[in-house]
Protein backbone atom coordinates (compact mmCIF):
# COMPACT_ATOMS: atom_id res chain seq x y z
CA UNK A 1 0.00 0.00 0.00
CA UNK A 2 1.60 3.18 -1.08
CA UNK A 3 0.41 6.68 1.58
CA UNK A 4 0.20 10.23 0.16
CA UNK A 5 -0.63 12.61 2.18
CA UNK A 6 -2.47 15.68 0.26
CA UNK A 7 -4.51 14.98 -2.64
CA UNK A 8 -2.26 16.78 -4.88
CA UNK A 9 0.67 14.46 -4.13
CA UNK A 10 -1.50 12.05 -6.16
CA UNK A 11 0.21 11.31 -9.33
CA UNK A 12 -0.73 8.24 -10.84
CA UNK A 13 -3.14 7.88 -14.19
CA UNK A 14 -4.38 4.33 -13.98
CA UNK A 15 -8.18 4.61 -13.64
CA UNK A 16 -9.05 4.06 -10.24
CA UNK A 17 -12.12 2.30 -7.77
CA UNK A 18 -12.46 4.97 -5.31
CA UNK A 19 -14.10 5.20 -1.65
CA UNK A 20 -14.32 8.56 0.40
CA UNK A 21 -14.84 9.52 3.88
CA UNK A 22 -13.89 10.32 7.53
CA UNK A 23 -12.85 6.72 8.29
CA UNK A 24 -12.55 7.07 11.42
CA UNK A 25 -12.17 3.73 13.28
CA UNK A 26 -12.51 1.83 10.14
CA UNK A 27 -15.72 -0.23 11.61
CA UNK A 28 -17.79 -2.68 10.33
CA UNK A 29 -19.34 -0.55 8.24
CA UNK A 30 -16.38 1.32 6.44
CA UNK A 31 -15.12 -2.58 5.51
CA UNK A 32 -18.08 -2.96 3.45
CA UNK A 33 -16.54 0.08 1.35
CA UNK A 34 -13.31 -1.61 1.66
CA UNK A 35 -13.98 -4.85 0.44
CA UNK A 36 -15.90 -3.31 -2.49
CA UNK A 37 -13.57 -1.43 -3.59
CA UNK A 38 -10.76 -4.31 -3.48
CA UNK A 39 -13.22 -6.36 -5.53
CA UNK A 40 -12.40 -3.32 -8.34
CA UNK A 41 -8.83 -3.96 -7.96
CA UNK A 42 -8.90 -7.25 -9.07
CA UNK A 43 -10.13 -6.47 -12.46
CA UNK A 44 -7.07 -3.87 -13.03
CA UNK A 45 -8.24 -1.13 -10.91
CA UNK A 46 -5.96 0.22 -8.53
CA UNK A 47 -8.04 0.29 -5.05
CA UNK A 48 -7.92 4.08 -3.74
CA UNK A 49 -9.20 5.36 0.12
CA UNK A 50 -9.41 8.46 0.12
CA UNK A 51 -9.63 9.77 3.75
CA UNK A 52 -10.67 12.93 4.66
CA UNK A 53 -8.94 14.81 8.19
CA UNK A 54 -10.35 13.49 11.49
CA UNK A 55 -12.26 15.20 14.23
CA UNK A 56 -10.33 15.43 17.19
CA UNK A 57 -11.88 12.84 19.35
CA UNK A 58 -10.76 9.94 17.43
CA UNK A 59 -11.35 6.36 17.08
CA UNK A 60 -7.67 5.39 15.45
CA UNK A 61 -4.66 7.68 15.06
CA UNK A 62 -3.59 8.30 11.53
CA UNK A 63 -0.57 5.60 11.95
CA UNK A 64 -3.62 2.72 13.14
CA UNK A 65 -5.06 3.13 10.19
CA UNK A 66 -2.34 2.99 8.34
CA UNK A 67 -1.45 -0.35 10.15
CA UNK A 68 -5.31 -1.36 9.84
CA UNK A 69 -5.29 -0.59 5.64
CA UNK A 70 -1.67 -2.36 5.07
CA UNK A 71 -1.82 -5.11 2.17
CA UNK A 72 -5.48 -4.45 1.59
CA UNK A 73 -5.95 -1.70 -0.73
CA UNK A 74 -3.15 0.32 -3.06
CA UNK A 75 -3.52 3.61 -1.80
CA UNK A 76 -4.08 5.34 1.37
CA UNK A 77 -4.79 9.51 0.38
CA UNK A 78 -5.17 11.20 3.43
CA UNK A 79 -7.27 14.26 2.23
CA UNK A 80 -6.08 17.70 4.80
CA UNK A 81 -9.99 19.55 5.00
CA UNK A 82 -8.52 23.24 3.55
CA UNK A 83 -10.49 25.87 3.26
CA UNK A 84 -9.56 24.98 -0.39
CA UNK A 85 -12.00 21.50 -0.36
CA UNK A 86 -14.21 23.29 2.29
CA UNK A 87 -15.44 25.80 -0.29
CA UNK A 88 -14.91 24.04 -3.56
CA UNK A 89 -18.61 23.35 -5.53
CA UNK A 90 -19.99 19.96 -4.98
CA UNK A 91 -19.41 20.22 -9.08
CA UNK A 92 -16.00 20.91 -9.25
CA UNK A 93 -14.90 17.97 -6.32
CA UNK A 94 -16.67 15.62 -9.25
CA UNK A 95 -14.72 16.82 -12.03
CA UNK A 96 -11.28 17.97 -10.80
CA UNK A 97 -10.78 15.55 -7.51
CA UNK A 98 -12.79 12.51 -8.91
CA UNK A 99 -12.00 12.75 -12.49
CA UNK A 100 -9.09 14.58 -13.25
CA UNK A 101 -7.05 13.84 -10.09
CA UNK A 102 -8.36 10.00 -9.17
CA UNK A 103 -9.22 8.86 -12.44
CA UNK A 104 -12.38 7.18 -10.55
CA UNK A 105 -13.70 4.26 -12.59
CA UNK A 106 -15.61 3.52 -9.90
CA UNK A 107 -16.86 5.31 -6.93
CA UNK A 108 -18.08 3.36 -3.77
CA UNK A 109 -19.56 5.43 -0.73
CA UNK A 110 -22.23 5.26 1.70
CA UNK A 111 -25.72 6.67 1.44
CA UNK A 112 -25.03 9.69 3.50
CA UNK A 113 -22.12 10.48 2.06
CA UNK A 114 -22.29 14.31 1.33
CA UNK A 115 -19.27 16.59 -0.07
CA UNK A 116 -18.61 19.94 -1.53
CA UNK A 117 -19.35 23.70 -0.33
CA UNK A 118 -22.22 23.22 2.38
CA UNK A 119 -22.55 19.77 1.26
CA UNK A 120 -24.42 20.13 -1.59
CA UNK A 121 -23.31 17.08 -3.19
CA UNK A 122 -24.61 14.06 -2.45
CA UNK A 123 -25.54 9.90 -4.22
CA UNK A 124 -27.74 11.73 -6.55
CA UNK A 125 -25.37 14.36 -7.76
CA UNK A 126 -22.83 11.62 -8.34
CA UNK A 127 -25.57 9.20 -10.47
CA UNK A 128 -25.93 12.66 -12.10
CA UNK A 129 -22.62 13.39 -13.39
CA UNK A 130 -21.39 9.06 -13.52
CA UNK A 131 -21.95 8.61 -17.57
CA UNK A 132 -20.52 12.23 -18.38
CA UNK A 133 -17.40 12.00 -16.06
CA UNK A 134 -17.25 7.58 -16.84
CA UNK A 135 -17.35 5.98 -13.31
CA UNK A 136 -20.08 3.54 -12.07
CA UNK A 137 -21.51 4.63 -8.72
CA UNK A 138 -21.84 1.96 -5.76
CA UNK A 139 -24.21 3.06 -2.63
CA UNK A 140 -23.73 0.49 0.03
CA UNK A 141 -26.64 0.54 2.48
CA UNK A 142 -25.44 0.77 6.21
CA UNK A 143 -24.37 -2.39 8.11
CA UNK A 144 -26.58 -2.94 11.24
CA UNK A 145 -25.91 -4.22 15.03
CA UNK A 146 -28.76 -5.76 16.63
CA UNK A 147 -31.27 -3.31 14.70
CA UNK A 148 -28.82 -0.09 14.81
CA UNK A 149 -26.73 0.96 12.50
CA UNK A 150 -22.74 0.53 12.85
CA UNK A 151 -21.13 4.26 13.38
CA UNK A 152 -18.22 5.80 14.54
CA UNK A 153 -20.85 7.90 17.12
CA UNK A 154 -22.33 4.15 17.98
CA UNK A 155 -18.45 3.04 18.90
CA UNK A 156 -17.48 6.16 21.03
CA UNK A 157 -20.78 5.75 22.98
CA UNK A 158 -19.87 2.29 23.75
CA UNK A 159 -16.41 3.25 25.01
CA UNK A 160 -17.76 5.52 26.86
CA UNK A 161 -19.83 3.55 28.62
CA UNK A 162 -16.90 0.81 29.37
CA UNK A 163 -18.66 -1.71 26.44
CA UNK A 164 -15.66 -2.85 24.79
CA UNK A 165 -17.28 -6.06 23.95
CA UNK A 166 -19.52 -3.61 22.01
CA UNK A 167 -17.12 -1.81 20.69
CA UNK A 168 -15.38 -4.93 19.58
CA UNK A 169 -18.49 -6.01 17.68
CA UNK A 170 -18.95 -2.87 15.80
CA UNK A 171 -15.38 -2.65 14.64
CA UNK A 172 -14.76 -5.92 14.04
CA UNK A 173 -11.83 -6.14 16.13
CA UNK A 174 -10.51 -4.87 19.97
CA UNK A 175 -10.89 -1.56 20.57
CA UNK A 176 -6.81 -0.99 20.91
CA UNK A 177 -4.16 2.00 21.94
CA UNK A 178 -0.23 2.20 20.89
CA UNK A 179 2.18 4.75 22.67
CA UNK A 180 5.88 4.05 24.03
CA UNK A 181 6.13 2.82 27.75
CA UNK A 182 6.85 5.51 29.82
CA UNK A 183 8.95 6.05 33.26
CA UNK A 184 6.41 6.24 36.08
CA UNK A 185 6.85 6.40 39.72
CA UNK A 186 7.83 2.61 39.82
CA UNK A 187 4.54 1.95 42.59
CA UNK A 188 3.67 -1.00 41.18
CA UNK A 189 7.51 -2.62 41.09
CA UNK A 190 7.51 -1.66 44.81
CA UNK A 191 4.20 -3.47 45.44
CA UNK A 192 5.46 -6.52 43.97
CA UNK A 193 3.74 -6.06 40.56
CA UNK A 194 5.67 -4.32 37.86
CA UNK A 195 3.78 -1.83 35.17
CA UNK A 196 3.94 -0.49 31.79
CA UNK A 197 2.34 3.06 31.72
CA UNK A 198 1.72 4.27 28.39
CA UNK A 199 0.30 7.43 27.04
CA UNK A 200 -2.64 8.47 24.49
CA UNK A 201 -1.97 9.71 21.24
CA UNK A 202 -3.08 13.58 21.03
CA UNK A 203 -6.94 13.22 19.88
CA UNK A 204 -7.25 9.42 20.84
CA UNK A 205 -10.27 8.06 22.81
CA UNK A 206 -9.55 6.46 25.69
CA UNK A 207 -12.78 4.26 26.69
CA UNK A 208 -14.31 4.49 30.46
CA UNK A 209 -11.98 5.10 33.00
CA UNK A 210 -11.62 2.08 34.52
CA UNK A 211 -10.00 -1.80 34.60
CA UNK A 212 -9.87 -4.60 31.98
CA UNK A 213 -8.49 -7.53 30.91
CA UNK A 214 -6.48 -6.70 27.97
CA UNK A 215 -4.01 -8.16 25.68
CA UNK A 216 -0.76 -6.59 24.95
CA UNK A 217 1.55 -6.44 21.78
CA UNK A 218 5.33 -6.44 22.95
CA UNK A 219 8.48 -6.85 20.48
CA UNK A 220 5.52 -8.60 18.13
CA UNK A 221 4.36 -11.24 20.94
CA UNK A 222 1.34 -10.96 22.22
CA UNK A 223 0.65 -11.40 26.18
CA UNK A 224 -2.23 -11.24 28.29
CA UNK A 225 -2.29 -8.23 30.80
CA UNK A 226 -4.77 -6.31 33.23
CA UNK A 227 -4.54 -2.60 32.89
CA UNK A 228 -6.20 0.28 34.77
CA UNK A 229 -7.48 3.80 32.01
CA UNK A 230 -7.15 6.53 33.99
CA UNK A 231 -5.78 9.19 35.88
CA UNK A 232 -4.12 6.96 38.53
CA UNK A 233 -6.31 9.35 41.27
CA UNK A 234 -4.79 7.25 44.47
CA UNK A 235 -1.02 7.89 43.67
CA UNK A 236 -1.10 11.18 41.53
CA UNK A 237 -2.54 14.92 41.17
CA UNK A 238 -1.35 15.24 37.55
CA UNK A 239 -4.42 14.09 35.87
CA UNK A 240 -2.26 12.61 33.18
CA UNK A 241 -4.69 9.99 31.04
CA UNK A 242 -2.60 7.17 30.80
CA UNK A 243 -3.01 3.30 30.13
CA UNK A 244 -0.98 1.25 33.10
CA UNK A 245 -0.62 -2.77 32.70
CA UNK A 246 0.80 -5.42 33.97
CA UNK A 247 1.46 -7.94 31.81
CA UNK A 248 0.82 -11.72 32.85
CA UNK A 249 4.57 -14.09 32.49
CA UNK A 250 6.44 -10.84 30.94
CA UNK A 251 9.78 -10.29 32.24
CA UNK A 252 11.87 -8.26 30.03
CA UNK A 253 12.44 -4.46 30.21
CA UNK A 254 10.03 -2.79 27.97
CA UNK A 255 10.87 1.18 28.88
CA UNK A 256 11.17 2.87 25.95
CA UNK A 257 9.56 0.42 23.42
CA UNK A 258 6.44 1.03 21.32
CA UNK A 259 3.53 -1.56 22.63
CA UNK A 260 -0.22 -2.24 21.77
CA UNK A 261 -2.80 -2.98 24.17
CA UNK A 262 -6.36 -4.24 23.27
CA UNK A 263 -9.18 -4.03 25.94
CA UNK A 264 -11.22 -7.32 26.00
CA UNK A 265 -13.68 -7.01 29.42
CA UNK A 266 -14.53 -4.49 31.81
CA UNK A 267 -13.71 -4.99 35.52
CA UNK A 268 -14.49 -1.91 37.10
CA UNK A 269 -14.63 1.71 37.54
CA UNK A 270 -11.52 3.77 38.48
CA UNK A 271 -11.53 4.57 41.85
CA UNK A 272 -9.47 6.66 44.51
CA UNK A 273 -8.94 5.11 47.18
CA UNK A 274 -8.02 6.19 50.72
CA UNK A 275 -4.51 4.58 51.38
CA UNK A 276 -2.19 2.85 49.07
CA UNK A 277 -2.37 -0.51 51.19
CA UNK A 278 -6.35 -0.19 49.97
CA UNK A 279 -5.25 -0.22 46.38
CA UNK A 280 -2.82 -2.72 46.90
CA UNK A 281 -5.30 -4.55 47.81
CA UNK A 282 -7.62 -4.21 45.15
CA UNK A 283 -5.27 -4.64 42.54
CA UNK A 284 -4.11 -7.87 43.67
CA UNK A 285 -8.37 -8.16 43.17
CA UNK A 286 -7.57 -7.19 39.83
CA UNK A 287 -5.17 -9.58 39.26
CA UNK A 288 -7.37 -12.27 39.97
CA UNK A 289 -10.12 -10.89 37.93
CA UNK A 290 -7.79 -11.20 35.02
CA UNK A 291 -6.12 -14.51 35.61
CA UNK A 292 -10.16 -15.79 35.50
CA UNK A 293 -11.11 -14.01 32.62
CA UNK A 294 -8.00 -15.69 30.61
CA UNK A 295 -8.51 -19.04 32.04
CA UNK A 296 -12.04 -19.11 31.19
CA UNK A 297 -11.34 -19.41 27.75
CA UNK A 298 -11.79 -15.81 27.18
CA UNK A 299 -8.70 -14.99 24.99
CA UNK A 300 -8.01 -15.45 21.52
């Protein structure tokens, strides 16, 4: 998969099957465009995403779905949202982005899928213009979770809410953060149980504050791990948001490298409690909790 970032930067003239859109999260949903798209590519198409900026309460960093995309379409254009695109006709997008730039052959989107100065264009301005600018036009209908419909909004409510079994089923895979394990205070060494605090990337949703079992990515091995989200309220003032895990049978020294962690179950709230002892306590609790939910069968 080749990345340009900036339309412009987009230089290539063999005709294209195109998808557009936030992508935030890449759910359930936006693999439908995906997958539609790749089915272009087979018949000499090159397979195009073409994602516009991110709010900034997101879902996935740029460099997740980079990660997420890898070895399943050609290109990966992440679109900047300029004042440029923000006040170019609905007209013109068709014509000089779609047509002239992309050399769409075919154009797969959703059925809200809106573009253009004040969103004026829409599916029916792009059935409009499809036999003057020669691309065929694919509106996928929107993939559905027990009678609701898949969305990045959907997602972020279920983090919110500590559902990351939800969340799971709407993206079609754990709800996961990446950062670079930080130095901490060392607490947990002292306590007997040994941590990996990492930090949020600028922008990325961190679900319910709170404890889960997780699993956690480390020099490409995967472990399984309880971790607290949170502010770490008992030991610290800072109100840092930060991700700290210990990792079940992991012995190495891990400061400075770049891990994953996905979050399979909720445990329980974050909560400040009155002495250290008392968390010591409860994390021990915590422990437990997790050595259960991987014994259980739980885990991949």
């Amino acid at each position: 998969m080749r990345y340009i970032k900036g339309i412009s930067s987009y230089q290539w003239g063999k005709s294209t099957a195109v998808t557009l859109g936030k992508f935030d999260g890449l759910h359930r949903g936006h693999q439908m465009l995906v997958d539609k798209i790749r089915e272009y590519g087979v018949n000499g198409c090159e397979s195009v995403l073409c994602a516009f900026d991110m709010q900034r309460d997101c879902l996935m960093t740029k460099d997740e779905r980079r990660r997420h995309l890898e070895g399943k379409i050609d290109y990966l254009v992440e679109y900047p949202f300029t004042d440029e695109l923000r006040e170019m006709q609905a007209e013109d997008f068709i014509q000089k982005i779609l047509k002239d730039t992309l050399h769409a052959s075919h154009i797969v989107v959703g059925t809200d899928f809106s573009f253009g100065y004040q969103k004026r264009g829409n599916i029916e301005m792009l059935r409009k213009f499809a036999d003057q600018c020669g691309y065929t036009l694919d509106v996928i209908e929107k993939k559905k979770y027990q009678g609701r419909i898949i969305s990045s909004s959907y997602v972020r409510e279920a983090l919110t809410q500590g559902n990351v079994k939800l969340a799971e089923n709407l993206l079609g895979y754990p709800y996961e953060m990446t950062g670079i394990v930080e130095h901490g205070k060392r607490l947990g060494r002292t306590l007997g149980f040994p941590t990996m605090n990492i930090e949020p990337a600028p922008g990325k949703i961190m679900p319910r504050f709170g404890v889960y079992a997780c699993r956690v990515k480390i020099d490409g091995k995967w472990y399984n791990g309880i971790g607290n989200a949170g502010i770490k309220p008992t030991v610290t003032d800072e109100h840092k948001r930060l991700l700290e895990v210990f990792v079940y049978g992991y012995e190495g020294d891990a400061y400075g490298q770049e891990i994953t962690a996905q979050f399979l179950e909720f445990e329980r709230p974050e909560t400040k409690f009155g002495s250290v002892e008392e968390l010591k306590e409860q994390v021990m609790r915590d422990m437990k909790f997790g050595e259960t939910y991987f014994e259980s069968g739980e885990k991949r």
